[in-house]
N, C-alpha and C. Protein backbone atom coordinates (compact mmCIF):
# COMPACT_ATOMS: atom_id res chain seq x y z
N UNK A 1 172.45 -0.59 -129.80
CA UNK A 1 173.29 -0.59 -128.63
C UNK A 1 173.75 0.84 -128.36
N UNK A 2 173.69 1.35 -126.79
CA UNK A 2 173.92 2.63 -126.68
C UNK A 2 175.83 2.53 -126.59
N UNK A 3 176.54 3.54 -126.32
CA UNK A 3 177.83 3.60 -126.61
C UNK A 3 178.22 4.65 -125.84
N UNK A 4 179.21 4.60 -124.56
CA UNK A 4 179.87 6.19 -124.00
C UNK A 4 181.51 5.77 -124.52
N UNK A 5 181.54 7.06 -125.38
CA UNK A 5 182.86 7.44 -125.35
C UNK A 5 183.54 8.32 -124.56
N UNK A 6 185.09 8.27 -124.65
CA UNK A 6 185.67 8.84 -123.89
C UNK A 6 187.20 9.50 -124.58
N UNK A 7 186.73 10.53 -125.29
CA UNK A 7 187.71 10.67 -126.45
C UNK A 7 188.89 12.16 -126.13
N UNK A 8 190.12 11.34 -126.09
CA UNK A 8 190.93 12.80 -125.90
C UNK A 8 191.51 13.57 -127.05
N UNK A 9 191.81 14.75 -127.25
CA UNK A 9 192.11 15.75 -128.55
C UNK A 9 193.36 16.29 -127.95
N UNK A 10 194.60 15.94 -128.78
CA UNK A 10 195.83 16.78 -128.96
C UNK A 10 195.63 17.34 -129.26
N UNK A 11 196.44 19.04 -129.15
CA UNK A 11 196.34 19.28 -130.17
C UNK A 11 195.54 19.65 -131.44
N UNK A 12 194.14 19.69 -131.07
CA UNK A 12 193.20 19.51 -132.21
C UNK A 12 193.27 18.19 -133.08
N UNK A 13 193.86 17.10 -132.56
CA UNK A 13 193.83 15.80 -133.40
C UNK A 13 193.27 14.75 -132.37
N UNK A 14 192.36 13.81 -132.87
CA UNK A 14 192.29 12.81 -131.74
C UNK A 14 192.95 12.41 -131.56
N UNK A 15 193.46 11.57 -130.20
CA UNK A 15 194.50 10.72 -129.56
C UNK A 15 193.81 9.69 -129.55
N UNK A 16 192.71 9.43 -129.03
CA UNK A 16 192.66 7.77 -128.59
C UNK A 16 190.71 8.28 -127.89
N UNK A 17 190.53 6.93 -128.35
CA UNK A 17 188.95 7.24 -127.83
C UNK A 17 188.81 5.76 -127.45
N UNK A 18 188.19 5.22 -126.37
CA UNK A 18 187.83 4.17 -125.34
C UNK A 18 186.51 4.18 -125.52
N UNK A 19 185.46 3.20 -126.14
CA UNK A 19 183.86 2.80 -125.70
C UNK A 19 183.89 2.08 -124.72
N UNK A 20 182.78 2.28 -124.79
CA UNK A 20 182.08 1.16 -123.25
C UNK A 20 180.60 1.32 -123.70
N UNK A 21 180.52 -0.33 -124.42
CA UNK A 21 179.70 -0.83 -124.90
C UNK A 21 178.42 -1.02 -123.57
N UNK A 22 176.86 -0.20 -124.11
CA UNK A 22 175.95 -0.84 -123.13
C UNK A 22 174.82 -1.97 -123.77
N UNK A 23 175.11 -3.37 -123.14
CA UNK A 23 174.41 -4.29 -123.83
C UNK A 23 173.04 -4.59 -123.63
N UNK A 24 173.13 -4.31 -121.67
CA UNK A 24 171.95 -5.08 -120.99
C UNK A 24 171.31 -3.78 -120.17
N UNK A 25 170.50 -3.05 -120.38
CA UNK A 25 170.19 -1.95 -119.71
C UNK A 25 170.05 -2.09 -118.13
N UNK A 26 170.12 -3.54 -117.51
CA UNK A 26 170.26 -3.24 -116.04
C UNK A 26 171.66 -2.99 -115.40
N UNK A 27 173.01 -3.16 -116.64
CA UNK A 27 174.23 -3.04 -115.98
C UNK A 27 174.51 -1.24 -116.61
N UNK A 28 173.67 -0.69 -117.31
CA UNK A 28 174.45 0.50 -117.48
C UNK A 28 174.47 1.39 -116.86
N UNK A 29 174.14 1.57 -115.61
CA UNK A 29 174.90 2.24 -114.39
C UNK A 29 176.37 2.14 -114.16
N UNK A 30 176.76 0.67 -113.79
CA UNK A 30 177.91 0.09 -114.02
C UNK A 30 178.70 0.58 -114.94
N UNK A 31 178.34 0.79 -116.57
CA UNK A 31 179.04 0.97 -117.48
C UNK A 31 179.40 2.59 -118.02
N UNK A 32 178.63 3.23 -117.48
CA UNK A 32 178.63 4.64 -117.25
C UNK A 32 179.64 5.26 -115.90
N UNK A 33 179.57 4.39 -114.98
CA UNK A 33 180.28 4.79 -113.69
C UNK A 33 181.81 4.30 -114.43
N UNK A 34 182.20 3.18 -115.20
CA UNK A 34 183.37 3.14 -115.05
C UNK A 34 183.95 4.18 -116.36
N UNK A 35 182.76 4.79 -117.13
CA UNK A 35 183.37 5.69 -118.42
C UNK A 35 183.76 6.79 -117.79
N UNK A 36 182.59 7.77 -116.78
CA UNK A 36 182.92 8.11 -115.57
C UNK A 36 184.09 8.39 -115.17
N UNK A 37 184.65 7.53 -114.53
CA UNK A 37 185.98 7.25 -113.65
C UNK A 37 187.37 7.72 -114.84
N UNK A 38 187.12 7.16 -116.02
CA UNK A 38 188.53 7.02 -116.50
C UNK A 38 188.21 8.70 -117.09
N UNK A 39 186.90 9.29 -117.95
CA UNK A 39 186.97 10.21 -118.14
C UNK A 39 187.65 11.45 -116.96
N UNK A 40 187.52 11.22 -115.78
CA UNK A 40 187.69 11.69 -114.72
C UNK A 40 189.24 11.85 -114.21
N UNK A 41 189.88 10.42 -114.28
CA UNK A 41 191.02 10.15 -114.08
C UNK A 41 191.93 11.26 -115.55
N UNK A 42 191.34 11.07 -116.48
CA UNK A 42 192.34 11.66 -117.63
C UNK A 42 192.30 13.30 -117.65
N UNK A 43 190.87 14.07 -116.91
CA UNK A 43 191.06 15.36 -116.80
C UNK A 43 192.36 15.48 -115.51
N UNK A 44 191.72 14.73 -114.35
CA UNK A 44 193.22 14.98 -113.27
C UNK A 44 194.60 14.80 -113.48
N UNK A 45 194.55 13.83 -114.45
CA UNK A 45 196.59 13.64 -115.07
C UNK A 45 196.75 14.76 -115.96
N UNK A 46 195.78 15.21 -116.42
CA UNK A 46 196.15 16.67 -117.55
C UNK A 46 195.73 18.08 -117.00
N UNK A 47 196.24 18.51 -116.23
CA UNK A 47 196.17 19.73 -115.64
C UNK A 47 194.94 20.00 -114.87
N UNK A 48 194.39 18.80 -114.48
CA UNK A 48 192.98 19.40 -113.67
C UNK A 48 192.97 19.14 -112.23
N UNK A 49 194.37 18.57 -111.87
CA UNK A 49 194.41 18.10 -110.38
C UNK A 49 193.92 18.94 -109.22
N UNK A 50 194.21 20.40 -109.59
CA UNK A 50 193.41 21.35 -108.86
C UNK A 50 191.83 21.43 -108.78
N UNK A 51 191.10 20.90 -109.95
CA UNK A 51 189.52 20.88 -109.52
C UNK A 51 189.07 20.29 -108.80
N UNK A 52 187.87 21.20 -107.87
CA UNK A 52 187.00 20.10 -107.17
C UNK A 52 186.20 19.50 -107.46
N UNK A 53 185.83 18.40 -106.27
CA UNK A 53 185.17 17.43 -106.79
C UNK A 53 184.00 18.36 -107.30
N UNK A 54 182.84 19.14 -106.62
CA UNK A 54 181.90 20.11 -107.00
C UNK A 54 182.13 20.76 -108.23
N UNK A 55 183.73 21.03 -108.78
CA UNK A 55 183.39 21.65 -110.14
C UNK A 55 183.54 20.02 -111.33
N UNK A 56 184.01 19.25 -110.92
CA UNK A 56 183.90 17.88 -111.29
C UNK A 56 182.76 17.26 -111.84
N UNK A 57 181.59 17.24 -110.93
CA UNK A 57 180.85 16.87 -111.20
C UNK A 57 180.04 17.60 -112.05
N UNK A 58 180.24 18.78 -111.91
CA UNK A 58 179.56 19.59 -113.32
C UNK A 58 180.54 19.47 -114.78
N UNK A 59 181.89 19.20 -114.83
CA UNK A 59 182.25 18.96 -116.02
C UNK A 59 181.84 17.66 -116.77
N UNK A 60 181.67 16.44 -115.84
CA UNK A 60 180.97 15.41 -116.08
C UNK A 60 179.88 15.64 -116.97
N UNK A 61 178.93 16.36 -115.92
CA UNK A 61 177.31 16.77 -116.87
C UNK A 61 177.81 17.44 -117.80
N UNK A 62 178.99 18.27 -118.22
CA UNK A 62 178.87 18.67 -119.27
C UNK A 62 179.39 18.11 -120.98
N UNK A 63 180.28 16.66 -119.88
CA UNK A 63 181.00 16.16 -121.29
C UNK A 63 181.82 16.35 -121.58
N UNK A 64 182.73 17.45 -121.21
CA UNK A 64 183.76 18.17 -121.83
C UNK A 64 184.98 18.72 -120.96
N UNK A 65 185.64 18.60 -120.93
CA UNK A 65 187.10 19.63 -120.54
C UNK A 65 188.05 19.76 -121.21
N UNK A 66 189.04 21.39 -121.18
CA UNK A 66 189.85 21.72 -122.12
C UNK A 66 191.01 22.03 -121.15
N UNK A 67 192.08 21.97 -121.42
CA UNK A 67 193.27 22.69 -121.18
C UNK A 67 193.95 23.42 -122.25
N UNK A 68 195.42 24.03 -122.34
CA UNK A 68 195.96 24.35 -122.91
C UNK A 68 195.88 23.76 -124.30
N UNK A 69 196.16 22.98 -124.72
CA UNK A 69 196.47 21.91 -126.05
C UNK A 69 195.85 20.73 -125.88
N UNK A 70 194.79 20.13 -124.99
CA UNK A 70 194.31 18.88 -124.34
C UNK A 70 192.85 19.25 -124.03
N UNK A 71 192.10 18.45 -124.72
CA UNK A 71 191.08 17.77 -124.35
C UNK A 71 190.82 17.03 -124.10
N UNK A 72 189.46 16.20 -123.13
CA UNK A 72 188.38 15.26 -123.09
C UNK A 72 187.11 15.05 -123.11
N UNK A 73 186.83 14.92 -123.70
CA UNK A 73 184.77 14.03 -124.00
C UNK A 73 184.46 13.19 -123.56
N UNK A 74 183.07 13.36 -123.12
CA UNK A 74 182.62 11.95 -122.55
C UNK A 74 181.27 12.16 -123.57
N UNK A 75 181.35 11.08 -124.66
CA UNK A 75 180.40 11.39 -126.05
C UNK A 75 179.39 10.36 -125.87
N UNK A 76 178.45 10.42 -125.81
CA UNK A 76 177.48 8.96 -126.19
C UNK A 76 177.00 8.49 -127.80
N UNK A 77 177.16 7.69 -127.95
CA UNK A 77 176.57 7.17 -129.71
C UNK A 77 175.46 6.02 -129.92
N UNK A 78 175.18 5.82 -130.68
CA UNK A 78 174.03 4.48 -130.58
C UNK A 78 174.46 3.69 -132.13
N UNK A 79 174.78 2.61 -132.07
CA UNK A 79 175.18 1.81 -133.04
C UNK A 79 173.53 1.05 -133.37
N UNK A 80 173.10 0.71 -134.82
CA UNK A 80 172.07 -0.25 -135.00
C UNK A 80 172.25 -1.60 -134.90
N UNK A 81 171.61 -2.25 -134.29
CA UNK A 81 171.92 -4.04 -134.25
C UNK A 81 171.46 -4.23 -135.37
């Protein structure tokens, strides 16, 4: 099973990491768009309200954003059935 995380760093400590399990490969569009969204939503509540959407969509592709003391990831993993 593939796996997107969505993991934020205090501090240099994790805070909290959210999966979104992909079961059926015709919904993981779906399941990517909503890891997507919240990864998205948590850079704008933490100092990113100023980016655009255009630099947005490249932090996406990249997985990653930092602020001051705050991070987010958008990690993929693969668990074995």
């Amino acid at each position: 099973m593939r796996i997107i995380n969505v993991i934020e760093v205090v501090d240099n400590n994790v805070q909290n990491i959210e999966s979104f399990g992909i079961i059926e490969e015709q919904l993981s569009d779906d399941v990517v768009e909503q890891a997507e969204k919240l990864f998205t939503a948590k850079v704008r509540a933490n100092e990113g309200s100023m980016i655009r959407d255009e630099e947005l969509a490249g932090i996406i592709e990249d997985g990653y954003w930092n602020a001051t003391n705050y991070a987010v990831n958008l990690v993929w993993s693969d668990i074995d059935d």
